[in-house]
Protein backbone atom coordinates (compact mmCIF):
# COMPACT_ATOMS: atom_id res chain seq x y z
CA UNK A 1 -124.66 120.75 119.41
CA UNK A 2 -125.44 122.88 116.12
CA UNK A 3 -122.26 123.69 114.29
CA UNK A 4 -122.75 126.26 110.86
CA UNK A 5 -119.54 126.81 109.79
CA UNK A 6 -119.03 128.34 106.28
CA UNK A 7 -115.65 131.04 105.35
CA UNK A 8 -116.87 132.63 102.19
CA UNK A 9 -113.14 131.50 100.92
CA UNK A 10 -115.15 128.30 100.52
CA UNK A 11 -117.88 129.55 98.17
CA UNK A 12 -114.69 130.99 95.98
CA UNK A 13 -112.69 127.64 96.40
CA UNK A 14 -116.33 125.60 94.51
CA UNK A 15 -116.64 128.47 91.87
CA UNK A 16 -112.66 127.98 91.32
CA UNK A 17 -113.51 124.22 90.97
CA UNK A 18 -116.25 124.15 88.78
CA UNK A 19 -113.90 126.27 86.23
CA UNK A 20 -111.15 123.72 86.40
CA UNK A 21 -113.14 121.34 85.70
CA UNK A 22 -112.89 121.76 82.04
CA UNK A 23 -109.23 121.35 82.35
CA UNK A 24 -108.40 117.98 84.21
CA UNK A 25 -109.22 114.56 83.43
CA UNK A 26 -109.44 113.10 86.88
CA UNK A 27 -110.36 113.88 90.68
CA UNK A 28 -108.74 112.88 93.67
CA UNK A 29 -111.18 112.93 96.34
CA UNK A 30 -109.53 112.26 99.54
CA UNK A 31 -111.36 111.58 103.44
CA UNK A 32 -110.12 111.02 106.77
CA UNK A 33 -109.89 107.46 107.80
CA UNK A 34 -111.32 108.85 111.34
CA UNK A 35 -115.08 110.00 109.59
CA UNK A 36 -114.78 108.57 105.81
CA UNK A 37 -118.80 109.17 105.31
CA UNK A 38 -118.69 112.19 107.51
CA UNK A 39 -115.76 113.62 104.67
CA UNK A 40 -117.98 113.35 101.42
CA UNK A 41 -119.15 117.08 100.16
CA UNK A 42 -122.87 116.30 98.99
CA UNK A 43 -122.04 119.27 96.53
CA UNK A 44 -119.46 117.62 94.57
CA UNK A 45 -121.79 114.65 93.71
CA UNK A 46 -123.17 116.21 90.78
CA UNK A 47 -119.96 118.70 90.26
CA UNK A 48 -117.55 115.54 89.46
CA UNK A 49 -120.47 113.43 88.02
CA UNK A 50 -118.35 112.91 84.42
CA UNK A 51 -115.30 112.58 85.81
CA UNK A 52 -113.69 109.45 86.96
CA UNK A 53 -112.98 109.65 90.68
CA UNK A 54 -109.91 108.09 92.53
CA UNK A 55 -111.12 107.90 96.40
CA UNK A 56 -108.03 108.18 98.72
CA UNK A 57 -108.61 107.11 102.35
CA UNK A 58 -106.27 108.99 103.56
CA UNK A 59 -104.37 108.33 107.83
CA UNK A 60 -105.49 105.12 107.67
CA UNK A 61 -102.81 104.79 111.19
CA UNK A 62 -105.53 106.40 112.79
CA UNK A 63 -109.05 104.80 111.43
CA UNK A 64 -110.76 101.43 112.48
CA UNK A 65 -109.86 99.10 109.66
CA UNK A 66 -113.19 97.34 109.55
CA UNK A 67 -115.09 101.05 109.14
CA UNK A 68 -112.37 101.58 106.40
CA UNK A 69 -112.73 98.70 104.38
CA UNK A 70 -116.07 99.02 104.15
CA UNK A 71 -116.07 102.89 102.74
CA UNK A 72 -113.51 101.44 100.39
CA UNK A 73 -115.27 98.66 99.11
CA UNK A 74 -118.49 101.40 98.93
CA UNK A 75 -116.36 103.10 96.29
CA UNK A 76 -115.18 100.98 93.67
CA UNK A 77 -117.75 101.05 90.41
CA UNK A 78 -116.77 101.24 86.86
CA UNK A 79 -115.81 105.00 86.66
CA UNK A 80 -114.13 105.54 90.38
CA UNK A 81 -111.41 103.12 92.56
CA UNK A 82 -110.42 103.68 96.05
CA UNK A 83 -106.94 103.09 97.91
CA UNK A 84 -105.91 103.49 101.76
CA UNK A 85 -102.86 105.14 102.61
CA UNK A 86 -100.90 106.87 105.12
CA UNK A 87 -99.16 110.17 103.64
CA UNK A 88 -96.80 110.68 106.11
CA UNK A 89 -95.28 107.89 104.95
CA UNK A 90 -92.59 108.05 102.23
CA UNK A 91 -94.03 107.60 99.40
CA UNK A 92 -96.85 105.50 100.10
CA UNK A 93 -99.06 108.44 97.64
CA UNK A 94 -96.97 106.68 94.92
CA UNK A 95 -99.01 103.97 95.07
CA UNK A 96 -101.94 105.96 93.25
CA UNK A 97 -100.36 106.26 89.78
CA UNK A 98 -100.96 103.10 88.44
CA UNK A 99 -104.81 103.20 89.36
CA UNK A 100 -104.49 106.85 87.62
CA UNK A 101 -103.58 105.38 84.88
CA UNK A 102 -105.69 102.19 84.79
CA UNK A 103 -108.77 104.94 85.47
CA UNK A 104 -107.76 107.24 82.58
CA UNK A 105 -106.58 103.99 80.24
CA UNK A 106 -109.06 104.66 77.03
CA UNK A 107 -107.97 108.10 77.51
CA UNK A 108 -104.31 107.38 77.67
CA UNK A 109 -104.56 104.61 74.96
CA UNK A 110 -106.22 106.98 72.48
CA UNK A 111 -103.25 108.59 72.26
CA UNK A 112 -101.07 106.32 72.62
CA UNK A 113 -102.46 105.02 69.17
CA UNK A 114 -101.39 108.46 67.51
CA UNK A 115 -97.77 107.95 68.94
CA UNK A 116 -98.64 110.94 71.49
CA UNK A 117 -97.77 110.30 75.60
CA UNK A 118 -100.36 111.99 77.14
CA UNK A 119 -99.82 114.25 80.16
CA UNK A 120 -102.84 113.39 83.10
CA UNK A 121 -103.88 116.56 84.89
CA UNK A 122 -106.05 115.31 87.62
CA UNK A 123 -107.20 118.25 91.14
CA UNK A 124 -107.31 116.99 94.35
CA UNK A 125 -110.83 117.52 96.82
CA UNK A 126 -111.80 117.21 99.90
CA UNK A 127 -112.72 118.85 103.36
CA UNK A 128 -110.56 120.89 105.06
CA UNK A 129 -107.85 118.65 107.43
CA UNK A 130 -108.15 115.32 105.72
CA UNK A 131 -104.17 115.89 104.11
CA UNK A 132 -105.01 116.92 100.42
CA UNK A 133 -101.00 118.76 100.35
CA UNK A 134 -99.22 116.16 102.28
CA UNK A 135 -100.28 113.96 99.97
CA UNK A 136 -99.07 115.83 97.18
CA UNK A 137 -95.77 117.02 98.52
CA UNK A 138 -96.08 112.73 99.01
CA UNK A 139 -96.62 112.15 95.38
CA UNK A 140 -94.25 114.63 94.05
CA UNK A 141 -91.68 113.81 96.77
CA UNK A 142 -91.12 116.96 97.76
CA UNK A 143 -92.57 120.04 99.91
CA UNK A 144 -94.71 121.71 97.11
CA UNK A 145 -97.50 123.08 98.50
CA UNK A 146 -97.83 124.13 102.42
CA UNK A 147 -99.36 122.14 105.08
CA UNK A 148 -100.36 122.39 108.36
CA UNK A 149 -102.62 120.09 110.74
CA UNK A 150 -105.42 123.19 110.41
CA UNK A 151 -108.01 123.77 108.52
CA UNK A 152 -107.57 126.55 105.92
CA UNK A 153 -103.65 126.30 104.96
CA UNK A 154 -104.67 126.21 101.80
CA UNK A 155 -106.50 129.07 100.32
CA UNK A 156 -105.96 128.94 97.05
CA UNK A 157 -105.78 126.64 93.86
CA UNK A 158 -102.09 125.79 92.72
CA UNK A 159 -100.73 123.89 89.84
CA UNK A 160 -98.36 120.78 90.99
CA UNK A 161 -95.93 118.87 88.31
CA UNK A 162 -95.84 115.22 89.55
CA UNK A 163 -93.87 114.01 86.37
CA UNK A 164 -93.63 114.73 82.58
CA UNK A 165 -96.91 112.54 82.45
CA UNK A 166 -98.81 113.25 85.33
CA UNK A 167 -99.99 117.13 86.73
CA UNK A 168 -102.12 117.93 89.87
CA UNK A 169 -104.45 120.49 90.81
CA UNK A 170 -104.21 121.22 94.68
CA UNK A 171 -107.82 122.87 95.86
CA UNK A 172 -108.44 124.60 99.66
CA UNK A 173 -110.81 122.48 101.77
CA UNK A 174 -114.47 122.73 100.74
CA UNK A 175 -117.19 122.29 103.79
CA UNK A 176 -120.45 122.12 102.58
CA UNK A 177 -122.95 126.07 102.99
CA UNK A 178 -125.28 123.77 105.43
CA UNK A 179 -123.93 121.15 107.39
CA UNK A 180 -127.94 119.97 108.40
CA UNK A 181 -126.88 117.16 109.82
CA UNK A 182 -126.11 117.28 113.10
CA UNK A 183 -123.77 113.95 113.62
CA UNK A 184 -121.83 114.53 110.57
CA UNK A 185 -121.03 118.62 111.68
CA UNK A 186 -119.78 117.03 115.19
CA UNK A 187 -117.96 114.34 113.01
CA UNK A 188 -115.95 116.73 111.09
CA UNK A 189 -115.56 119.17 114.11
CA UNK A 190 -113.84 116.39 115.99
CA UNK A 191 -111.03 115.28 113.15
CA UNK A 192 -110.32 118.68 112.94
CA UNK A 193 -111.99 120.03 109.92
CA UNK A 194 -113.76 123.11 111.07
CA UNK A 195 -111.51 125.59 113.30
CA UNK A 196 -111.72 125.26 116.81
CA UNK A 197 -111.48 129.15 117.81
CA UNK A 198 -115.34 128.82 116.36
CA UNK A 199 -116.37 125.92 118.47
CA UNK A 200 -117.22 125.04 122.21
CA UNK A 201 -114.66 122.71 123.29
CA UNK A 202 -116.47 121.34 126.21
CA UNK A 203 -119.35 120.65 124.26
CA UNK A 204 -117.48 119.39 121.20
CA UNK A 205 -115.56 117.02 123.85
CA UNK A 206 -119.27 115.92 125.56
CA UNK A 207 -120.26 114.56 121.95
CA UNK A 208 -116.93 112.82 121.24
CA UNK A 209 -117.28 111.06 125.09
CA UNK A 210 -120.57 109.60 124.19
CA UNK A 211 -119.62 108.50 120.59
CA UNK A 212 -116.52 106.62 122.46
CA UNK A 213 -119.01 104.86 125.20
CA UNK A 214 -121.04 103.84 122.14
CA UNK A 215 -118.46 102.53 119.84
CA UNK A 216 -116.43 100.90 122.57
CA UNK A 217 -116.49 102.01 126.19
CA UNK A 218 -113.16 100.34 127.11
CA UNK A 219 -111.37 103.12 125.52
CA UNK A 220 -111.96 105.40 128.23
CA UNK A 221 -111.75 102.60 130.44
CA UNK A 222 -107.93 101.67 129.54
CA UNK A 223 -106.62 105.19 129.22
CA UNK A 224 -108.59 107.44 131.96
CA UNK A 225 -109.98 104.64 133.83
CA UNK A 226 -113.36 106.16 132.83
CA UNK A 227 -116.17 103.17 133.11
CA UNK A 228 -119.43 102.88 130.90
CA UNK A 229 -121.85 104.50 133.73
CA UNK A 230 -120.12 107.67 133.90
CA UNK A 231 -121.58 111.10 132.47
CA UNK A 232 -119.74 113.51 130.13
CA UNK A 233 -118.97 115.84 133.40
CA UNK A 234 -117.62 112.77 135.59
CA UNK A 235 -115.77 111.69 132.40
CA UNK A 236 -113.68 115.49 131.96
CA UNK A 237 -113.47 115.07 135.85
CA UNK A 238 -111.19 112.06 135.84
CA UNK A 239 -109.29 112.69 133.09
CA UNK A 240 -108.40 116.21 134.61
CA UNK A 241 -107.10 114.15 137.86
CA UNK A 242 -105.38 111.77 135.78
CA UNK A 243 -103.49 114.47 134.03
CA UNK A 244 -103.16 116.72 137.31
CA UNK A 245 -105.18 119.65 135.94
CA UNK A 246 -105.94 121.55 138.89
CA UNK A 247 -106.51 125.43 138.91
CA UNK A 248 -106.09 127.48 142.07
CA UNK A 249 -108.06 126.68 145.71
CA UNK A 250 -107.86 123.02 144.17
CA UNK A 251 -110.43 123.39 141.22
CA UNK A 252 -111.06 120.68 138.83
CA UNK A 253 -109.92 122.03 135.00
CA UNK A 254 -112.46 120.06 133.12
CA UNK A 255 -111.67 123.00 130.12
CA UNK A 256 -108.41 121.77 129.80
CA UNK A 257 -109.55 118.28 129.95
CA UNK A 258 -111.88 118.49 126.90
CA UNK A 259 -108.73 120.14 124.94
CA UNK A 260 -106.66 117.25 126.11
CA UNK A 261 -109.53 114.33 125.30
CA UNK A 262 -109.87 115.70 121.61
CA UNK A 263 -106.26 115.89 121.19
CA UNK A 264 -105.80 112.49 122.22
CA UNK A 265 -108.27 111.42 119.60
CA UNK A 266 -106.73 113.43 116.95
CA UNK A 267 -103.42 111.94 117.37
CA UNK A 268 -104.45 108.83 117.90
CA UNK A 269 -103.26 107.79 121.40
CA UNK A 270 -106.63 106.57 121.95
CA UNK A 271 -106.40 103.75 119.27
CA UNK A 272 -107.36 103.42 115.74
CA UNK A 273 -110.96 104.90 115.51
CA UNK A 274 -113.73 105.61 113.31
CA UNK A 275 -116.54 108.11 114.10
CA UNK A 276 -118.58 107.08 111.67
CA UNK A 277 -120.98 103.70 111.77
CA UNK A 278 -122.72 102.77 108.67
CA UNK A 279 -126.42 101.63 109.60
């Protein structure tokens, strides 16, 4: 499955980014606990290479906790630290200020030494989905910026007060101009970062079956009563009779099958998963 999927709000959005660069004095770069590797931009690398970097792994309710503790672990060095939460919870993005400020402390203790409190202005990255607002309307504790479980709410940069200390940059979604690889393209297609209006659904649904029978084939066994030797087809087949989608003259609606397998998986009623395994 070859996905290419680029807006040319995007290619504004990095421009945008490498301007503000010059104006904050930390990144929050935040991933979905469902494809934490799959999440990283390549491009921002070398764009936030003099920056310290706070990594949030963001819905960890719906990622394997092994997978995530691993990415996490990946990311702490001496210039970036990583944290798990769950923004829909209240206030659980609280939890970040104190690693802000242990990240920025020679910054923050420069000025401290001229009797000065130092307002942090930190912007917030990541692909599109992964929950960059609702974890700002999270921090701030209050609706600030608009959300929505799409990709593209966000279209343009916008300037959020936190506290008298402590500003944030919210960003629109980034993807990548070539997403060459093929797995991490079907990754991101799957959590929902790249819209589904361009997408084949039955295809998209194909991958995710056979990335379930690899990572743990009682999944479809113990909600569709799908077993291990069963192809993608057979697979949309039984979950349509489970569900009782049946078009007229009694035809099977694998379509609406597909929609109702990746929705499962995006909501998590098929347990706490992670697409992506580190070799």
């Amino acid at each position: 499955m070859k996905i290419n999927w680029f807006p040319g709000h995007m290619t504004k959005s990095i421009r945008e980014m490498e301007k503000s660069l010059k104006l904050v004095d930390f990144v929050v770069y935040i991933v979905d606990s469902r494809a934490p590797w799959s999440c990283q931009n390549p491009e921002f690398d070398n764009l936030f290479a003099k920056l310290p970097i706070v990594y949030v792994l963001n819905k960890l309710d719906l990622g394997n906790l092994k997978v995530c503790q691993d990415w996490l672990n990946s990311k702490n060095t001496d210039t970036s630290i990583s944290i798990a939460i769950s923004s829909i919870q209240s206030n659980q993005a609280k939890l970040l200020v104190p690693q802000i400020n242990r990240l920025c402390s020679n910054k923050l203790d420069k000025f401290r030494a001229k009797n000065i409190n130092m307002t942090l202005r930190g912007i917030v990255v990541g692909v599109p989905n992964v929950g960059k607002s609702t974890f700002i309307n999270n921090l701030s504790g209050s609706k600030k910026t608009k959300t929505g479980n799409i990709p593209g709410v966000t279209r343009g940069q916008q300037w959020v007060k936190i506290d008298n200390y402590l500003n944030i940059l919210d960003t629109p979604g980034t993807l990548y101009p070539k997403l060459s690889d093929d797995n991490v393209a079907i990754n991101l297609a799957i959590i929902g970062s790249i819209r589904d209006q361009v997408l084949d659904m039955i295809e998209l649904s194909h991958a995710l079956i056979l990335k379930l029978q690899k990572i743990d084939s009682s999944i479809l066994i113990n909600k569709y009563e799908c077993f291990g030797d069963m192809s993608c087809v057979q697979v949309l087949e039984q979950i349509a009779k489970k569900r009782a989608f049946v078009l007229k003259g009694g035809i099977i609606d694998t379509e609406r099958a597909s929609l109702a397998l990746i929705d499962d998986f995006r909501k998590g009623r098929l347990g706490k998963i992670s697409l992506d395994i580190p070799t």
